[in-house]
PDB file of N, CA and C in Angstrom:
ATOM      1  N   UNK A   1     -12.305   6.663  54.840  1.00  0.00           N
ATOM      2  CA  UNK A   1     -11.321   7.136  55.790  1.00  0.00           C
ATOM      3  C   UNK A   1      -9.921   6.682  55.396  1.00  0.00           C
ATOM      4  N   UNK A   2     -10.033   5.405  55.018  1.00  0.00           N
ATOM      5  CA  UNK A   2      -8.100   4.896  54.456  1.00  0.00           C
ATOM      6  C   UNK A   2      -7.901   5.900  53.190  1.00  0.00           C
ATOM      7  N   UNK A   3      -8.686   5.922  52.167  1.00  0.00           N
ATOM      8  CA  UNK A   3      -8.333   6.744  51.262  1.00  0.00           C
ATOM      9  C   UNK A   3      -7.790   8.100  51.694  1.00  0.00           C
ATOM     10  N   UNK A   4      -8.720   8.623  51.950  1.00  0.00           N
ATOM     11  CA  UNK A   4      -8.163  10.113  53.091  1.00  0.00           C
ATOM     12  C   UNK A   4      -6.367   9.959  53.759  1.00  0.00           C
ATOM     13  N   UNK A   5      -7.021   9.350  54.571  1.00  0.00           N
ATOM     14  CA  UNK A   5      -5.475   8.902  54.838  1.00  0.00           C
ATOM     15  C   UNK A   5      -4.006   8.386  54.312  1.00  0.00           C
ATOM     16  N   UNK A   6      -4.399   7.526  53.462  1.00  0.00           N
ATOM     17  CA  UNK A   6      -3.581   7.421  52.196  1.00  0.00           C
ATOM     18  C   UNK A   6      -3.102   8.453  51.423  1.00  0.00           C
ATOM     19  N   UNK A   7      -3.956   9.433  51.026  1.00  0.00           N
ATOM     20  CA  UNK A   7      -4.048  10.156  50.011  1.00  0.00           C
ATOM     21  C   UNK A   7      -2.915  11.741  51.164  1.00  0.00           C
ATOM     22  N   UNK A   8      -3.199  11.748  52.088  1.00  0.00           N
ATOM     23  CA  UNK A   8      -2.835  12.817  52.943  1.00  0.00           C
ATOM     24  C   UNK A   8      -1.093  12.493  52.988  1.00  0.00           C
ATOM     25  N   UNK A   9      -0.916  10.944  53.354  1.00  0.00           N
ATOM     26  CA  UNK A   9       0.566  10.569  53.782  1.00  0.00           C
ATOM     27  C   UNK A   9       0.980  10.783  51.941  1.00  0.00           C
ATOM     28  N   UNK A  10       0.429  10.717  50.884  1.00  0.00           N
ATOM     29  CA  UNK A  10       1.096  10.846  50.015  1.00  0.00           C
ATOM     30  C   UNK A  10       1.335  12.386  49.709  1.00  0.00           C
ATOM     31  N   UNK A  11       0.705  12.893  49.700  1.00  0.00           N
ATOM     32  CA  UNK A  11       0.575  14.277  49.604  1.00  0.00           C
ATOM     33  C   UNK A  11       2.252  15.057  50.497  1.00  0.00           C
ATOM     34  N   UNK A  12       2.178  14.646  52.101  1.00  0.00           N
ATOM     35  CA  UNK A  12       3.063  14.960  52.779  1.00  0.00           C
ATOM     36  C   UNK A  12       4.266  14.449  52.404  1.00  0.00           C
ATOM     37  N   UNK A  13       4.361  12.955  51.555  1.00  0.00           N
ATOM     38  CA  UNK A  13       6.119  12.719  51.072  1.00  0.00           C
ATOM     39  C   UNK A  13       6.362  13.380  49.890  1.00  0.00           C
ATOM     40  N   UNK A  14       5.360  13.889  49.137  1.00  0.00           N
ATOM     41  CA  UNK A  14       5.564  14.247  47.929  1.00  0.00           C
ATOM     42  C   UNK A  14       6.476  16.010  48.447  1.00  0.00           C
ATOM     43  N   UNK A  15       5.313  16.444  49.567  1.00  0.00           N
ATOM     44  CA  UNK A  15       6.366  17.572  49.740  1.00  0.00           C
ATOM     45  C   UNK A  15       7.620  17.655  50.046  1.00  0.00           C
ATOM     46  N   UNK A  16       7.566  16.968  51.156  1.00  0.00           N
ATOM     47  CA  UNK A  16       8.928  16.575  51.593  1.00  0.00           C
ATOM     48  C   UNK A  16       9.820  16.073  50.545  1.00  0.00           C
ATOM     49  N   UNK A  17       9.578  15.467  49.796  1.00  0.00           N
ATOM     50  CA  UNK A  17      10.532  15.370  48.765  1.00  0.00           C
ATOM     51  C   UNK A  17      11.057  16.376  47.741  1.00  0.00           C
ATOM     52  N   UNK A  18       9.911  17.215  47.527  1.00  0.00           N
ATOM     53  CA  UNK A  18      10.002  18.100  46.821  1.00  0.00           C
ATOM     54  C   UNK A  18      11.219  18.964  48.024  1.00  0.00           C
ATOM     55  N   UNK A  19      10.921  19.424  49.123  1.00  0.00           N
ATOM     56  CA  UNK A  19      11.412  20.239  49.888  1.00  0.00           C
ATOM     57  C   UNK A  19      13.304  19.719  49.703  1.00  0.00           C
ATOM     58  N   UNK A  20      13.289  18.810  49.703  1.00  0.00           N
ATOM     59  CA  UNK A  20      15.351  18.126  49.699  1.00  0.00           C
ATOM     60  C   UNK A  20      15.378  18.084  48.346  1.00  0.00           C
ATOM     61  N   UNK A  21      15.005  18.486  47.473  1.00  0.00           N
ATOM     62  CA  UNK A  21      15.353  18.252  46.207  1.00  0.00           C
ATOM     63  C   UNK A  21      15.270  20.245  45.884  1.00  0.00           C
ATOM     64  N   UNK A  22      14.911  20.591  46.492  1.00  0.00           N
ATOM     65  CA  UNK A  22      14.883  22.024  45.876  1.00  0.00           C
ATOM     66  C   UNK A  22      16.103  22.611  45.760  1.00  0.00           C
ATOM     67  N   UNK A  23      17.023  22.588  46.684  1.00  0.00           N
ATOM     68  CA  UNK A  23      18.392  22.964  46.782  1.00  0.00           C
ATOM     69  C   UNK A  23      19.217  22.375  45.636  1.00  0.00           C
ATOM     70  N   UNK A  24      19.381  21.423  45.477  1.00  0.00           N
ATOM     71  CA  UNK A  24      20.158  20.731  44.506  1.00  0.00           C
ATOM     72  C   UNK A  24      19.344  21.169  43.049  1.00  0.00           C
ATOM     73  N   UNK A  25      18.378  21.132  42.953  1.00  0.00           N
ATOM     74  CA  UNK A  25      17.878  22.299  41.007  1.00  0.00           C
ATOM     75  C   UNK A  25      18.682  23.399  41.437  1.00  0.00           C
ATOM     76  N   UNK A  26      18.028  24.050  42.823  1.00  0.00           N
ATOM     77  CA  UNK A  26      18.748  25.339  42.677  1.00  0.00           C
ATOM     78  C   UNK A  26      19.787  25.555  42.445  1.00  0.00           C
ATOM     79  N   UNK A  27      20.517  24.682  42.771  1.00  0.00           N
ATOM     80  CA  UNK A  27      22.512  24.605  42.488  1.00  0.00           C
ATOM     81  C   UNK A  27      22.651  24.392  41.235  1.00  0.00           C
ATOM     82  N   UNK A  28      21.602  24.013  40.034  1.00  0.00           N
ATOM     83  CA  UNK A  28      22.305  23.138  38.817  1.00  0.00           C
ATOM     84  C   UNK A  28      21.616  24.601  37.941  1.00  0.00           C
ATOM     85  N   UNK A  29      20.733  25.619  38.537  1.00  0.00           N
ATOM     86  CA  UNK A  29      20.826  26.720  37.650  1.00  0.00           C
ATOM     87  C   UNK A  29      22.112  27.997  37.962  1.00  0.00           C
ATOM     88  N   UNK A  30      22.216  28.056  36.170  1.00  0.00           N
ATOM     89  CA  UNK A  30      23.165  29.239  36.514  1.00  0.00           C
ATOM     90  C   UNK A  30      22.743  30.376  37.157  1.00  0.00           C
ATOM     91  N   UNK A  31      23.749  31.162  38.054  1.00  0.00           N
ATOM     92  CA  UNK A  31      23.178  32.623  38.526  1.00  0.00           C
ATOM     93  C   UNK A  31      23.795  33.516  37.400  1.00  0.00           C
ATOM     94  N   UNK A  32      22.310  34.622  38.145  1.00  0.00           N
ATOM     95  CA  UNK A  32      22.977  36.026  37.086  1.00  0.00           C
ATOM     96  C   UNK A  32      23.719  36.692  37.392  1.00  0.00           C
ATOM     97  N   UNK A  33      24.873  37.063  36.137  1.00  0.00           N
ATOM     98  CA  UNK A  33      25.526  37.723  36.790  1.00  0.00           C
ATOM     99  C   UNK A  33      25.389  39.148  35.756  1.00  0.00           C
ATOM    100  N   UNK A  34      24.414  39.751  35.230  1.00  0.00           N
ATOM    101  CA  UNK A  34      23.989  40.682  34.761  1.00  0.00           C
ATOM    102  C   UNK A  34      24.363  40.466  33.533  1.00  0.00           C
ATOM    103  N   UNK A  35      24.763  41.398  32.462  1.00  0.00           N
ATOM    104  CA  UNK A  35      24.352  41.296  30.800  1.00  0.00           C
ATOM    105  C   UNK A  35      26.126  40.491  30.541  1.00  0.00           C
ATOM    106  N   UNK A  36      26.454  40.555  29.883  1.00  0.00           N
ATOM    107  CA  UNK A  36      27.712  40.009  29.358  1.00  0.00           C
ATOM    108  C   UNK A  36      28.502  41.268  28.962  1.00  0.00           C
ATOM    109  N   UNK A  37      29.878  41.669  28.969  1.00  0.00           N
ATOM    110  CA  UNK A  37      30.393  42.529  28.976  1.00  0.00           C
ATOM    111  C   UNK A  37      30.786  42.201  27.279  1.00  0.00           C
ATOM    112  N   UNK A  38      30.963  43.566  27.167  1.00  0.00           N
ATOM    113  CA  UNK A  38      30.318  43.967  25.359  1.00  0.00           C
ATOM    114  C   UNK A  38      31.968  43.409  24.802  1.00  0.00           C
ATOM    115  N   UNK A  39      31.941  42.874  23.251  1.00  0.00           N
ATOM    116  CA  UNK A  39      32.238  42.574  22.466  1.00  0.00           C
ATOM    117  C   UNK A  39      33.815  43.459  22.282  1.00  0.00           C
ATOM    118  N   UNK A  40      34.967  43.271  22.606  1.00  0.00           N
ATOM    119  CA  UNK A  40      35.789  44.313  22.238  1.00  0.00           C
ATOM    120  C   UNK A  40      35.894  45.165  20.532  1.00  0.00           C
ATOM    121  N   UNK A  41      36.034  46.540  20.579  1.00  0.00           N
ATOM    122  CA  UNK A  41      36.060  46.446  18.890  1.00  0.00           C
ATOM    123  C   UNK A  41      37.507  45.834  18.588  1.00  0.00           C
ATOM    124  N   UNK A  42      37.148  45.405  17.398  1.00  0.00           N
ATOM    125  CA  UNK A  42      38.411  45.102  16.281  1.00  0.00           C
ATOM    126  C   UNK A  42      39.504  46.398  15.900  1.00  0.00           C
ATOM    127  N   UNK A  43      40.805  45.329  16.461  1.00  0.00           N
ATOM    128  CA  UNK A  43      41.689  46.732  15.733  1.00  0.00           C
ATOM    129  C   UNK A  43      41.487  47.123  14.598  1.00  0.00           C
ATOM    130  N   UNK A  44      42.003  48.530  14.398  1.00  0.00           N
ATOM    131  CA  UNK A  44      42.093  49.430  13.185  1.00  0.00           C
ATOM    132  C   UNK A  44      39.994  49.480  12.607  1.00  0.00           C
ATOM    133  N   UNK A  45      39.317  49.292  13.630  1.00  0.00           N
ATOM    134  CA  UNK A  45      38.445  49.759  13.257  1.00  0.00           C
ATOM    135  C   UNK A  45      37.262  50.757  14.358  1.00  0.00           C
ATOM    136  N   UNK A  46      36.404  51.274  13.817  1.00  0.00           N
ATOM    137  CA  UNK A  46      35.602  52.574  14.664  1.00  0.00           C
ATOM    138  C   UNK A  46      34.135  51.844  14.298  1.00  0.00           C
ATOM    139  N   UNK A  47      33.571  51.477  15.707  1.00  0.00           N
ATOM    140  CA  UNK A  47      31.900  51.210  15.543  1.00  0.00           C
ATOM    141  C   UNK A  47      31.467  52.602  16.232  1.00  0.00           C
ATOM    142  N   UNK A  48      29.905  52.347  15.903  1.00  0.00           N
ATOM    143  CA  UNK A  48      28.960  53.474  16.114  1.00  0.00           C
ATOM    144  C   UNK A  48      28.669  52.933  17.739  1.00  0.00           C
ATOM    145  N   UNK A  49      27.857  53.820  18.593  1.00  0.00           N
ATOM    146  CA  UNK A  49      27.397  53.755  19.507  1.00  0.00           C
ATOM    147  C   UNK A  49      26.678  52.736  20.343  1.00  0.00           C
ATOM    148  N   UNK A  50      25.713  52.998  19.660  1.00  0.00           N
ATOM    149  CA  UNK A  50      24.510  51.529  19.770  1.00  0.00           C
ATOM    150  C   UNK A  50      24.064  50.894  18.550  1.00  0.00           C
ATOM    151  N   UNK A  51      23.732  49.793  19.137  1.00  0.00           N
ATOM    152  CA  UNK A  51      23.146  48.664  18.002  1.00  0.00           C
ATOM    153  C   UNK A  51      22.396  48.912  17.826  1.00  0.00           C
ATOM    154  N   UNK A  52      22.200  48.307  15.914  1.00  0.00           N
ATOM    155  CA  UNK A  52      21.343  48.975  15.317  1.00  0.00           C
ATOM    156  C   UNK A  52      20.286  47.508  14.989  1.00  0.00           C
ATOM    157  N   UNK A  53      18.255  47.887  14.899  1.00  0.00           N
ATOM    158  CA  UNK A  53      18.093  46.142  14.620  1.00  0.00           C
ATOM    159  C   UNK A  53      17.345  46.514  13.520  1.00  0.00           C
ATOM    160  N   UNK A  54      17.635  45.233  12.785  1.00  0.00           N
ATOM    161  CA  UNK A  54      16.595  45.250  11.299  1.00  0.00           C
ATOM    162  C   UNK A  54      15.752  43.990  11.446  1.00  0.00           C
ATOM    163  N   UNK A  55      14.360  43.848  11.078  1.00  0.00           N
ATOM    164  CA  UNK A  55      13.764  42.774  11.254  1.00  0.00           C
ATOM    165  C   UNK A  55      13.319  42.461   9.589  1.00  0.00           C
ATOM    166  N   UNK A  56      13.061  43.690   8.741  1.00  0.00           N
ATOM    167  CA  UNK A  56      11.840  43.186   7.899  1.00  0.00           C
ATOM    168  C   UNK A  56      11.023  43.387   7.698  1.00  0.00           C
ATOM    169  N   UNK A  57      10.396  43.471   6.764  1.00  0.00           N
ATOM    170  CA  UNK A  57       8.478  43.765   6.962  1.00  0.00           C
ATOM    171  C   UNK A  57       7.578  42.380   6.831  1.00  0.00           C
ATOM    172  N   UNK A  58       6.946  42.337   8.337  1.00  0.00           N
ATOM    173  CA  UNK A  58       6.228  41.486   8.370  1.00  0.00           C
ATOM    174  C   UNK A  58       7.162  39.898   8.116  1.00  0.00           C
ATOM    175  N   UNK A  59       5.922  38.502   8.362  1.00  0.00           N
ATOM    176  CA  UNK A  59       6.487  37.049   8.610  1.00  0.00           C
ATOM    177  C   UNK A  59       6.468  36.971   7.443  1.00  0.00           C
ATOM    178  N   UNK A  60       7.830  35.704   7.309  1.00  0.00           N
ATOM    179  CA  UNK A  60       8.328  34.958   6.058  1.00  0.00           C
ATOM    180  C   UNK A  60       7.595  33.542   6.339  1.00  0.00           C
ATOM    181  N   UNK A  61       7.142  33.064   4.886  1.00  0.00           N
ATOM    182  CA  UNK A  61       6.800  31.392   5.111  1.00  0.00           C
ATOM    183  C   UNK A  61       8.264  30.331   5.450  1.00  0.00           C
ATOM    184  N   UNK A  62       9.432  31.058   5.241  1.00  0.00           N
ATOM    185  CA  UNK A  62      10.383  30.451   5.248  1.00  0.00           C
ATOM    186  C   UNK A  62      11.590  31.511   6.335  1.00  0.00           C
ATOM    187  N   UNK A  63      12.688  30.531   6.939  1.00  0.00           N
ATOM    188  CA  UNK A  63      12.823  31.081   8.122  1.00  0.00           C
ATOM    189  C   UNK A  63      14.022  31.580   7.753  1.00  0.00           C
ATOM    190  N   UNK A  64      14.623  30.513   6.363  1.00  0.00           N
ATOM    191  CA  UNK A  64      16.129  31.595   5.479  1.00  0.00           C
ATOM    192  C   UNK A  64      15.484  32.963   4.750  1.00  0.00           C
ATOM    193  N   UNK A  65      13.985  33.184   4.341  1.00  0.00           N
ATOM    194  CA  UNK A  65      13.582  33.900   3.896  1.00  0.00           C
ATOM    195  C   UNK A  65      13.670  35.709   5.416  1.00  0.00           C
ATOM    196  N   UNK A  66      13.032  34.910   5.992  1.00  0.00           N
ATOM    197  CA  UNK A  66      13.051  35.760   7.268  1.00  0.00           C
ATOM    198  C   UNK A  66      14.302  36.497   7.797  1.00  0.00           C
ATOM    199  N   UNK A  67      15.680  35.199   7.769  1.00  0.00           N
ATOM    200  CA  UNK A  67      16.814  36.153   8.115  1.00  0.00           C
ATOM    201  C   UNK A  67      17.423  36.940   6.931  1.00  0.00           C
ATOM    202  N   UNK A  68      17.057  36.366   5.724  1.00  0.00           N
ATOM    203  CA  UNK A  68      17.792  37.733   4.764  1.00  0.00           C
ATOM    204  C   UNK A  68      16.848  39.042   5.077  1.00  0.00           C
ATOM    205  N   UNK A  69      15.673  39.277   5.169  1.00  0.00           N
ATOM    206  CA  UNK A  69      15.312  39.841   5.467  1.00  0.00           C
ATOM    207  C   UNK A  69      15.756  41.151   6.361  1.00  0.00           C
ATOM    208  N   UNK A  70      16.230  40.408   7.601  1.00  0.00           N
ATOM    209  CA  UNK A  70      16.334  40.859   8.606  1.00  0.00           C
ATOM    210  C   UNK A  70      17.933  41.091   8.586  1.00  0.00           C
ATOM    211  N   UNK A  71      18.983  40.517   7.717  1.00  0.00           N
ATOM    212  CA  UNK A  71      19.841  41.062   7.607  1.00  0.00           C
ATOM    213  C   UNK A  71      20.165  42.317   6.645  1.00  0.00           C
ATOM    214  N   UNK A  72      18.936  41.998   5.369  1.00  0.00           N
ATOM    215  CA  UNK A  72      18.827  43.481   4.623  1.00  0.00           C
ATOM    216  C   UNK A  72      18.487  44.586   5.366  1.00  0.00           C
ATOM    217  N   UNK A  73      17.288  44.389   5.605  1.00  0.00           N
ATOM    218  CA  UNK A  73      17.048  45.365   6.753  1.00  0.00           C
ATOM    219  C   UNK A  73      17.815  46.413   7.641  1.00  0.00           C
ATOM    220  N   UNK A  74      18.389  45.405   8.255  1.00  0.00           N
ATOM    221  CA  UNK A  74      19.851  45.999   8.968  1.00  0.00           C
ATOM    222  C   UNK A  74      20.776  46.571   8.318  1.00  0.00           C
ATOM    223  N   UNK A  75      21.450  45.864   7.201  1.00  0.00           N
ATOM    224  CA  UNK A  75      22.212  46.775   6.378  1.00  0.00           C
ATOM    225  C   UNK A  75      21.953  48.067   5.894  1.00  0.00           C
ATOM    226  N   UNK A  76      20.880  47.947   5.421  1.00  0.00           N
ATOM    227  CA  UNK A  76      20.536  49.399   4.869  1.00  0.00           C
ATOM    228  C   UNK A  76      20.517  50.578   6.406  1.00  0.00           C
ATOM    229  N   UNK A  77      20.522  49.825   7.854  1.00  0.00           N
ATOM    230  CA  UNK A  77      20.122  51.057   8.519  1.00  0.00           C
ATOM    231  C   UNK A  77      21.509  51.137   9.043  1.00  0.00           C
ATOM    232  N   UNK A  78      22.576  50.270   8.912  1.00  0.00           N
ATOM    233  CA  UNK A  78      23.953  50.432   9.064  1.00  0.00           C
ATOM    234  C   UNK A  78      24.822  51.220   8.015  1.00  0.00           C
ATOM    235  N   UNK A  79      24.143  51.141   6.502  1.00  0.00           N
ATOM    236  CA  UNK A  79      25.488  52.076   5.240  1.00  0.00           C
ATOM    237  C   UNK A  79      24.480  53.370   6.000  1.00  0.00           C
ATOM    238  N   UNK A  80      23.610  53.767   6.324  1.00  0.00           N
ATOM    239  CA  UNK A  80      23.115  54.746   6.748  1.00  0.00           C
ATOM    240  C   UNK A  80      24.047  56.074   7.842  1.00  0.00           C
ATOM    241  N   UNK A  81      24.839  54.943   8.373  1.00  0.00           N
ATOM    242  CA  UNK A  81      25.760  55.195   9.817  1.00  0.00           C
ATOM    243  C   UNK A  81      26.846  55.468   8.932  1.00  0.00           C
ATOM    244  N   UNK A  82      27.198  54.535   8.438  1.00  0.00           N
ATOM    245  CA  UNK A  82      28.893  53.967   8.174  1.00  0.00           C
ATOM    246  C   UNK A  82      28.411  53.844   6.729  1.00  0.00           C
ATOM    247  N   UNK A  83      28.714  54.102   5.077  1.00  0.00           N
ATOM    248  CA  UNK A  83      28.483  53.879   4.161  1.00  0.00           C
ATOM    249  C   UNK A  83      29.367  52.174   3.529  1.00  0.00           C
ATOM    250  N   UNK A  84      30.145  52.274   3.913  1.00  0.00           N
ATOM    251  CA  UNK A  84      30.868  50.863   4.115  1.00  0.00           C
ATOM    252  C   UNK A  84      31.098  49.785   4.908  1.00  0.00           C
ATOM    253  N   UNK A  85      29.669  49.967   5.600  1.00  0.00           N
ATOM    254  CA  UNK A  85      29.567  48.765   6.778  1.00  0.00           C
ATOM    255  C   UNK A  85      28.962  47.575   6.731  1.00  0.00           C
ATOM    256  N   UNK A  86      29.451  46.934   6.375  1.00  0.00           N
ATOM    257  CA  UNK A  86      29.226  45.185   6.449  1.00  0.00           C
ATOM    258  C   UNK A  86      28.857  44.604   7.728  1.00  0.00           C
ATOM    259  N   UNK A  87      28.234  43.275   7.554  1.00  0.00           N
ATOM    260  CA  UNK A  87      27.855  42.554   8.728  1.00  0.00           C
ATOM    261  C   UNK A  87      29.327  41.541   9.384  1.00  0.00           C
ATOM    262  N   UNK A  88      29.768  41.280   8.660  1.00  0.00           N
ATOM    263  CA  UNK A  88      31.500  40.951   9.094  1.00  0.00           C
ATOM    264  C   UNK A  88      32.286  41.735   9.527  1.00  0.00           C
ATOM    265  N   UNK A  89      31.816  43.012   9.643  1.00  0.00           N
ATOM    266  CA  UNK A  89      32.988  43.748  10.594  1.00  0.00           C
ATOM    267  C   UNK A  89      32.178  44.401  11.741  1.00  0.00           C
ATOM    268  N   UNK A  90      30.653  43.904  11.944  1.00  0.00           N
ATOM    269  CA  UNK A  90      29.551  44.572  12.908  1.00  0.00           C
ATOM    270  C   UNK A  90      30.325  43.621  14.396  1.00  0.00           C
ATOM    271  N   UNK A  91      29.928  44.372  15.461  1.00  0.00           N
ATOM    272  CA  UNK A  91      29.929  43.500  16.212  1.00  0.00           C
ATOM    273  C   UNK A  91      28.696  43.585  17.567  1.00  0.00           C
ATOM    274  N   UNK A  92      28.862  42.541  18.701  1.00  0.00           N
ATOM    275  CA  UNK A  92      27.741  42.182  19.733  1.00  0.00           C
ATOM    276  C   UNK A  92      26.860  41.635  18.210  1.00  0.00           C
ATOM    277  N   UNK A  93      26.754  40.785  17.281  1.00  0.00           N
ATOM    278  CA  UNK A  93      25.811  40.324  16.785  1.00  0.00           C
ATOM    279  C   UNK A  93      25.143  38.912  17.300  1.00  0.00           C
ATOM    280  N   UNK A  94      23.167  39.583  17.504  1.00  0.00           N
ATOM    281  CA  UNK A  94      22.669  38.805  18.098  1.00  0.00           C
ATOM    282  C   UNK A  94      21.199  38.615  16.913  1.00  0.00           C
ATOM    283  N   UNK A  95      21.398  37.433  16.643  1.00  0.00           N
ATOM    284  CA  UNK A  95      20.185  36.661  16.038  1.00  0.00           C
ATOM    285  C   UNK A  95      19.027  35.928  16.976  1.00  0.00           C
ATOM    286  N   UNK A  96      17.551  36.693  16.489  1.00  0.00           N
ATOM    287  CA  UNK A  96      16.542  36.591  17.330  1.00  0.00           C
ATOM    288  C   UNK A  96      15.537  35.837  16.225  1.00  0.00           C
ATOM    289  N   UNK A  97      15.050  34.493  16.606  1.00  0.00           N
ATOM    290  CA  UNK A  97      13.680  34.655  15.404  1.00  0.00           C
ATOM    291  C   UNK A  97      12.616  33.434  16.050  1.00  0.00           C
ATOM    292  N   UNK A  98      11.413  33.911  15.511  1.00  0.00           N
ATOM    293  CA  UNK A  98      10.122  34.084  16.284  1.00  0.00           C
ATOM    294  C   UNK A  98       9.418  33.291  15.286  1.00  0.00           C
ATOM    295  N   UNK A  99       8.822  31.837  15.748  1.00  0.00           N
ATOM    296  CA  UNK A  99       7.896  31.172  14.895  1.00  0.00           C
ATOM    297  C   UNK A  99       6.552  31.559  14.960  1.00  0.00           C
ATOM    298  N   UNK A 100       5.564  31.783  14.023  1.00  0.00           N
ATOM    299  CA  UNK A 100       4.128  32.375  14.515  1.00  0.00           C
ATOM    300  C   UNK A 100       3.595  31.092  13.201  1.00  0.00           C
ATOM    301  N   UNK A 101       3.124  29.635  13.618  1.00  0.00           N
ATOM    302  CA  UNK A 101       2.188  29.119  13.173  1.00  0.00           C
ATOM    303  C   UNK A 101       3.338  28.355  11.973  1.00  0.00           C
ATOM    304  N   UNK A 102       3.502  28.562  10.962  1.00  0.00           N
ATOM    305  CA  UNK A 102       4.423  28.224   9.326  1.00  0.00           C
ATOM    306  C   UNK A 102       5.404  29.455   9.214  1.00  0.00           C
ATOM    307  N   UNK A 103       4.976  30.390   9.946  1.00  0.00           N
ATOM    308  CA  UNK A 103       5.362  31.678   9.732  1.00  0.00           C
ATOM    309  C   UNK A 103       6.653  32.262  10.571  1.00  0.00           C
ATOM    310  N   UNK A 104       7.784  32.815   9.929  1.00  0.00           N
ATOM    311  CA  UNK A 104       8.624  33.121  11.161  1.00  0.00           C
ATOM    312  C   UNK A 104       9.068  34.325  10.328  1.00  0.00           C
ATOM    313  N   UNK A 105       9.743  35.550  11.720  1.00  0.00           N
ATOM    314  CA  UNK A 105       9.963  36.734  11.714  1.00  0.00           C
ATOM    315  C   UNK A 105      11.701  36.322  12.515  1.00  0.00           C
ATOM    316  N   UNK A 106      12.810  37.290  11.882  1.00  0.00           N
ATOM    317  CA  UNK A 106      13.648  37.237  12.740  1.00  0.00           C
ATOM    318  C   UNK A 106      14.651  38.440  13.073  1.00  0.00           C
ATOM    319  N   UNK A 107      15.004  39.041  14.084  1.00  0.00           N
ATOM    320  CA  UNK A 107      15.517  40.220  14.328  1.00  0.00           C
ATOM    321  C   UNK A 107      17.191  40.278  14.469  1.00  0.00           C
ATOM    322  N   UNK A 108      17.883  40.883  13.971  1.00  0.00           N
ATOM    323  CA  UNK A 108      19.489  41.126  13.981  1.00  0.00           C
ATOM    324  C   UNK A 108      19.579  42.566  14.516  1.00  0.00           C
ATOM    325  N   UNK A 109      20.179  42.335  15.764  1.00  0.00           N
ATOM    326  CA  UNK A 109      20.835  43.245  16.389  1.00  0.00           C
ATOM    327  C   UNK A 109      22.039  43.511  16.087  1.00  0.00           C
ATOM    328  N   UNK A 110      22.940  44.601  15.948  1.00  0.00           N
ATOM    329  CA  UNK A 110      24.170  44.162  16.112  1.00  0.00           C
ATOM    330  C   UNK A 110      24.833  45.968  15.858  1.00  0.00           C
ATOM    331  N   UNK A 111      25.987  45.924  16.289  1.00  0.00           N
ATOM    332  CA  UNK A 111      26.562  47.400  16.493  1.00  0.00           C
ATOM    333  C   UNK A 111      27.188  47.509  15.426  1.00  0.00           C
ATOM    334  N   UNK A 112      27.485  48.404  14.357  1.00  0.00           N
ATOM    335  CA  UNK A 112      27.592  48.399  13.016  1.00  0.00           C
ATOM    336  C   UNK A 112      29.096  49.308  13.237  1.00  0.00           C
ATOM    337  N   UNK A 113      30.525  48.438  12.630  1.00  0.00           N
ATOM    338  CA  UNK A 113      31.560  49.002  12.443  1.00  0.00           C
ATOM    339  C   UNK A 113      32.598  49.321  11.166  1.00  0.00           C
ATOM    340  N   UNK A 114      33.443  50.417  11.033  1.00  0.00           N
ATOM    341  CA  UNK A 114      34.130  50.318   9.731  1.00  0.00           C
ATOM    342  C   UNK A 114      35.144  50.541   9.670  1.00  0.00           C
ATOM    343  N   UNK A 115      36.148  50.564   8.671  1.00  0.00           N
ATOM    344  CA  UNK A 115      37.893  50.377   8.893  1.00  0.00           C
ATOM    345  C   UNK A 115      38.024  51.909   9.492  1.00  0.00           C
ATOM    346  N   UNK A 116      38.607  52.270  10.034  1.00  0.00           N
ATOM    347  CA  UNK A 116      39.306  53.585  10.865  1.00  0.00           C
ATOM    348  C   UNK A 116      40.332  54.254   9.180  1.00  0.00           C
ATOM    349  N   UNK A 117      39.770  55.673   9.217  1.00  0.00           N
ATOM    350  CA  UNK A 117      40.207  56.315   7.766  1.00  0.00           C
ATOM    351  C   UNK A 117      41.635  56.538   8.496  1.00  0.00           C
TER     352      UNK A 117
END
C-alpha cells in the first residue's frame, strides 16, 4: 500500500511539473512563419523559373564524393536551361545529404541563373 502510494504522489508531481514547464519550451521554440521569402536575383542577371535538383546516381562511400556528384548532376541539368550557368551565379541554393550506414547521398537544389544578353 505505501508503495502504491508513493509511487501515485510521484507520478502526480511529475505531471504537474511537466504541466508549468510546458509553456516556457513552448516559448523557447521558434514559430512558423511559412517558407522564407526567395533569394532576390542578382543584378544584370536572368534565372529560370524553378529550381532545378541534381543528386547523382546512387550512395557515395565518401560524402565529398557524394556532393560532387550532386553538384555535377545539377550542372548538367542547369547548361541544359542556361548553356552558361554556373553554380556561383545559381541562386535559393540548398544542400541536402543523407547518411545510409558508411554511405551518403546528397541533393542540390538551387534555381539556375545567367548574365542578362
Amino acid at each position: 500500500m505505501f508503495k502504491a502510494g508513493m509511487l501515485r504522489r510521484v507520478l502526480l508531481s511529475t505531471i504537474a511539473l511537466l504541466a508549468m514547464l510546458a509553456p516556457a519550451f513552448a516559448a523557447d521554440q521558434p514559430t512558423a512563419t511559412g517558407t522564407p521569402p526567395p533569394e532576390p536575383t542578382k543584378p544584370g542577371f536572368e534565372c529560370h523559373d524553378k529550381p532545378l535538383v541534381g543528386s547523382g546516381p546512387g550512395f557515395k562511400d565518401s560524402q565529398d564524393e557524394s556532393e560532387q556528384a550532386a553538384k555535377d548532376d545539377w550542372l548538367a541539368k542547369a547548361k541544359a536551361v542556361y548553356p552558361d550557368a554556373d553554380l556561383a551565379t545559381a541562386k535559393d541554393v540548398k544542400w541536402e545529404c543523407v547518411k545510409q550506414g558508411l554511405y551518403s547521398k546528397c541533393f542540390l537544389a538551387a534555381v539556375p541563373c545567367h548574365p542578362k544578353l
